[in-house]
C-alpha atoms as a PDB file:
ATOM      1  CA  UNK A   1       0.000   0.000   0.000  1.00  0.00           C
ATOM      2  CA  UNK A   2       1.195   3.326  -0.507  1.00  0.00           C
ATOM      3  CA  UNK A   3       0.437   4.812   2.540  1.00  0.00           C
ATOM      4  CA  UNK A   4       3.208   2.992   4.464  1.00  0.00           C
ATOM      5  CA  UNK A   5       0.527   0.798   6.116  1.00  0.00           C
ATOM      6  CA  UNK A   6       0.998  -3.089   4.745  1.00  0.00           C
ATOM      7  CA  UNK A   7      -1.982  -5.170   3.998  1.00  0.00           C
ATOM      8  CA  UNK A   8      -0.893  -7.794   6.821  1.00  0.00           C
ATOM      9  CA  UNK A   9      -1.719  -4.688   9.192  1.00  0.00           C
ATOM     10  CA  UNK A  10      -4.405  -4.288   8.135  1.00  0.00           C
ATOM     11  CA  UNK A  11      -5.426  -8.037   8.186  1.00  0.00           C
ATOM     12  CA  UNK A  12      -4.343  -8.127  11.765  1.00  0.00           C
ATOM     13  CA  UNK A  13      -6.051  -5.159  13.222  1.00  0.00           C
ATOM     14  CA  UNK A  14      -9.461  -5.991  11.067  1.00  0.00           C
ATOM     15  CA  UNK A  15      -9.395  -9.599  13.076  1.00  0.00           C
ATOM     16  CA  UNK A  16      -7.988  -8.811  16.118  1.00  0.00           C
ATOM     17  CA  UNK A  17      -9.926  -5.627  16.883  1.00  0.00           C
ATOM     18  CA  UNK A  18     -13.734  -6.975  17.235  1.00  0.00           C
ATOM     19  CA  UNK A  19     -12.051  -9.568  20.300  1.00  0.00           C
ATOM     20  CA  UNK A  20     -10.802  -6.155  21.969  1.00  0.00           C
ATOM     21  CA  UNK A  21     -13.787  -4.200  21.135  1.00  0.00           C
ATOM     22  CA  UNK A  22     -14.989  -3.556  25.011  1.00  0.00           C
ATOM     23  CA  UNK A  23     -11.502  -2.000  26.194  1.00  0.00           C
ATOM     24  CA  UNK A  24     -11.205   0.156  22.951  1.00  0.00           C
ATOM     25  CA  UNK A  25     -14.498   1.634  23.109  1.00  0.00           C
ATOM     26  CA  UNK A  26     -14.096   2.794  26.310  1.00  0.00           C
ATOM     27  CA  UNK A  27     -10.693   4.653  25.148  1.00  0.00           C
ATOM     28  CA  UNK A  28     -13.164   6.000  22.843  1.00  0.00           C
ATOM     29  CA  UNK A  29     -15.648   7.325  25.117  1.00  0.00           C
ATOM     30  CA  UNK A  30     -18.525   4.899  23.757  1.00  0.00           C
ATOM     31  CA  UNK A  31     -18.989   3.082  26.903  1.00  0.00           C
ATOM     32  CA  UNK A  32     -19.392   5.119  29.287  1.00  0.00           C
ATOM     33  CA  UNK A  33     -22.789   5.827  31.077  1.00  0.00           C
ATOM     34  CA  UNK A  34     -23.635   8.359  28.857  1.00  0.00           C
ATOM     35  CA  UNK A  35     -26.805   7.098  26.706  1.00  0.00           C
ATOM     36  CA  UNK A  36     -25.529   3.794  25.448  1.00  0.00           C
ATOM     37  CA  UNK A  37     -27.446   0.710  25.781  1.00  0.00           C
ATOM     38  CA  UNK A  38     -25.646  -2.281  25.832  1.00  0.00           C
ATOM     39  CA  UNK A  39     -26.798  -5.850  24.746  1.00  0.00           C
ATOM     40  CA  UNK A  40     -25.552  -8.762  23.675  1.00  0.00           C
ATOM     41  CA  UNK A  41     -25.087  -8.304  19.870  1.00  0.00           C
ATOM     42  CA  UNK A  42     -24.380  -4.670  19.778  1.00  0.00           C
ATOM     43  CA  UNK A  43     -24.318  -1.130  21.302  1.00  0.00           C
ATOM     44  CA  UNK A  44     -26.571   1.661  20.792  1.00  0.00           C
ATOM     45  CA  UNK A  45     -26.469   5.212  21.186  1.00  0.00           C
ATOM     46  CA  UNK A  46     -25.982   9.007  20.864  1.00  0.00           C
ATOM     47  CA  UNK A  47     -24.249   9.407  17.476  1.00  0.00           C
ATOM     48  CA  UNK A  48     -20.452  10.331  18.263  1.00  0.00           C
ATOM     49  CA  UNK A  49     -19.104  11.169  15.142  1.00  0.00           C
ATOM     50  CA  UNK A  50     -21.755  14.017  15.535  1.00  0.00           C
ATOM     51  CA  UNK A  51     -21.165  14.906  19.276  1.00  0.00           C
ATOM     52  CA  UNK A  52     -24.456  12.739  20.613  1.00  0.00           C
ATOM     53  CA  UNK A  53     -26.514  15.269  17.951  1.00  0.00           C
ATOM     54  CA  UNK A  54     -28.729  12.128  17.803  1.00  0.00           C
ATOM     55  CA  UNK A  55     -29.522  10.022  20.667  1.00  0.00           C
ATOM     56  CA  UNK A  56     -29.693   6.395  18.505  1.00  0.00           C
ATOM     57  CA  UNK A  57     -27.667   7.487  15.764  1.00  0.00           C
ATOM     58  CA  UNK A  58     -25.046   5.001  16.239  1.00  0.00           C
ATOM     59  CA  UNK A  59     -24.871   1.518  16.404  1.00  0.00           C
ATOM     60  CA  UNK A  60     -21.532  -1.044  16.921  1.00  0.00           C
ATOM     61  CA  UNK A  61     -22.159  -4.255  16.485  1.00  0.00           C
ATOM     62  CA  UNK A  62     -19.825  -6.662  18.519  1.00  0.00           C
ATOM     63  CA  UNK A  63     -19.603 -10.344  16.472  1.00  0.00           C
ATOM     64  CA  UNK A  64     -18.758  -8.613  13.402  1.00  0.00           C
ATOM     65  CA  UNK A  65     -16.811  -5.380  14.560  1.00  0.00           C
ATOM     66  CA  UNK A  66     -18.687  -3.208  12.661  1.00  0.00           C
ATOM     67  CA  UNK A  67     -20.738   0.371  13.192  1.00  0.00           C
ATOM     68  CA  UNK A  68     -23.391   2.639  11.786  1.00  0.00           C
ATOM     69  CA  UNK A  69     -24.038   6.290  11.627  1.00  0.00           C
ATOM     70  CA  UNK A  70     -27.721   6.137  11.242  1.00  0.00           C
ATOM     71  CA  UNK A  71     -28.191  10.229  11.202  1.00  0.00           C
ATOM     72  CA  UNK A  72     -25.717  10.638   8.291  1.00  0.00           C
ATOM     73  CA  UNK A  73     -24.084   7.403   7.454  1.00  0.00           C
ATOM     74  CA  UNK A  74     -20.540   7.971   7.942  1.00  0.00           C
ATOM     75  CA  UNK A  75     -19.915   4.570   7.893  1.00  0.00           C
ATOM     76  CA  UNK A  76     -20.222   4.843   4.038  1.00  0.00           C
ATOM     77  CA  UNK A  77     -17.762   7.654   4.080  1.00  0.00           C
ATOM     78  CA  UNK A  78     -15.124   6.609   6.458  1.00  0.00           C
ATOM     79  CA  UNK A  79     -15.442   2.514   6.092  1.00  0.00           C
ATOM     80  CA  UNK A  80     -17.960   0.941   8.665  1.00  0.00           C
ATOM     81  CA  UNK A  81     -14.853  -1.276  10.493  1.00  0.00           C
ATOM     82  CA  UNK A  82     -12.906  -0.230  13.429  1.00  0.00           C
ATOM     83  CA  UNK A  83     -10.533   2.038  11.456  1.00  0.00           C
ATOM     84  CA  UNK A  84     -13.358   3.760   9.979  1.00  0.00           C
ATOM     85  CA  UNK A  85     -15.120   4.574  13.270  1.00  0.00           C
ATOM     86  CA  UNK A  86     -11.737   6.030  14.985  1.00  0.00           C
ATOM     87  CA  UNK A  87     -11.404   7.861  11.591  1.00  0.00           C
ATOM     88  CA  UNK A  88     -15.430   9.393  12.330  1.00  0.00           C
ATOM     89  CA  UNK A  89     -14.688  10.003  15.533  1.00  0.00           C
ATOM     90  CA  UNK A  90     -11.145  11.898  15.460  1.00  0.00           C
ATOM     91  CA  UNK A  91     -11.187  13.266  11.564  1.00  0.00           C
ATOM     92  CA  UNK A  92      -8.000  11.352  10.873  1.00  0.00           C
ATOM     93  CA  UNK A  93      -6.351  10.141   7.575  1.00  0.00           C
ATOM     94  CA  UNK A  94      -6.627   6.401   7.003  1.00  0.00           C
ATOM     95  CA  UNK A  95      -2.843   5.984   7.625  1.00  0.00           C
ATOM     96  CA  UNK A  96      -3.278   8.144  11.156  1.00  0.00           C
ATOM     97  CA  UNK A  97      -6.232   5.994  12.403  1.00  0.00           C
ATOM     98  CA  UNK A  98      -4.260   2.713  11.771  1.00  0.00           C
ATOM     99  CA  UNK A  99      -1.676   3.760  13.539  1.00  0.00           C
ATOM    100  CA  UNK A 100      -3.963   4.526  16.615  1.00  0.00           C
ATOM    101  CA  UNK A 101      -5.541   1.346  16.197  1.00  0.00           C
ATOM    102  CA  UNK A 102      -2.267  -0.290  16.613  1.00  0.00           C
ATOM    103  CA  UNK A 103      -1.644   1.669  19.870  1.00  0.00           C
ATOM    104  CA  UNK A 104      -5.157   1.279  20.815  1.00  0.00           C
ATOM    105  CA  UNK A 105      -4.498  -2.626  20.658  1.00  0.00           C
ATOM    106  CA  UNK A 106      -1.228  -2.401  22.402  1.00  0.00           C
ATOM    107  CA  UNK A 107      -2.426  -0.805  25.782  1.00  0.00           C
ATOM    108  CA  UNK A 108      -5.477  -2.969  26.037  1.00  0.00           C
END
């Protein structure tokens, strides 16, 4: 890949990060008791990538790893994995939100 990230990152952080998802979501802010209901298959809530403009905007869904901006689908526009959401949330490049992904993983 040309942004310095290899595709064997990549593959590693897309399988790895769904088993982690609990402690990295909390980095996040996600979490926290703040308006998210929390099941089994997923987590629902305020819409972060928009500050909480919409109180079930947001959805992460734990056996696959993935999320959904229900108010303006951002998932379509930053990639509705893990990299995608810390790229929503924190308006990094692709290569910038790997990178935190990768330290995300490490302190968890």
């Amino acid at each position: 890949m040309d942004n310095g990230i290899t595709q064997d990152t990549l593959i590693e952080l897309r399988e790895k990060l769904p088993l982690l998802h609990e402690p990295i979501l909390r980095k996040l802010g996600i979490i926290e008791d703040n308006g998210y209901i929390i099941n089994a298959e997923n987590i629902r809530g305020p819409a972060i990538c928009h500050n909480g403009d919409n109180p079930t905007g947001f959805s992460y869904y734990f056996q696959t790893g993935n999320w959904r901006c229900w108010t303006h689908n951002c998932h379509e526009k930053y990639g509705d994995d893990f990299i995608g959401l810390i790229r929503a949330i924190s308006g990094k490049g692709f290569k910038e939100a790997v990178l935190e992904a990768k330290d995300r993983k490490s302190v968890v």
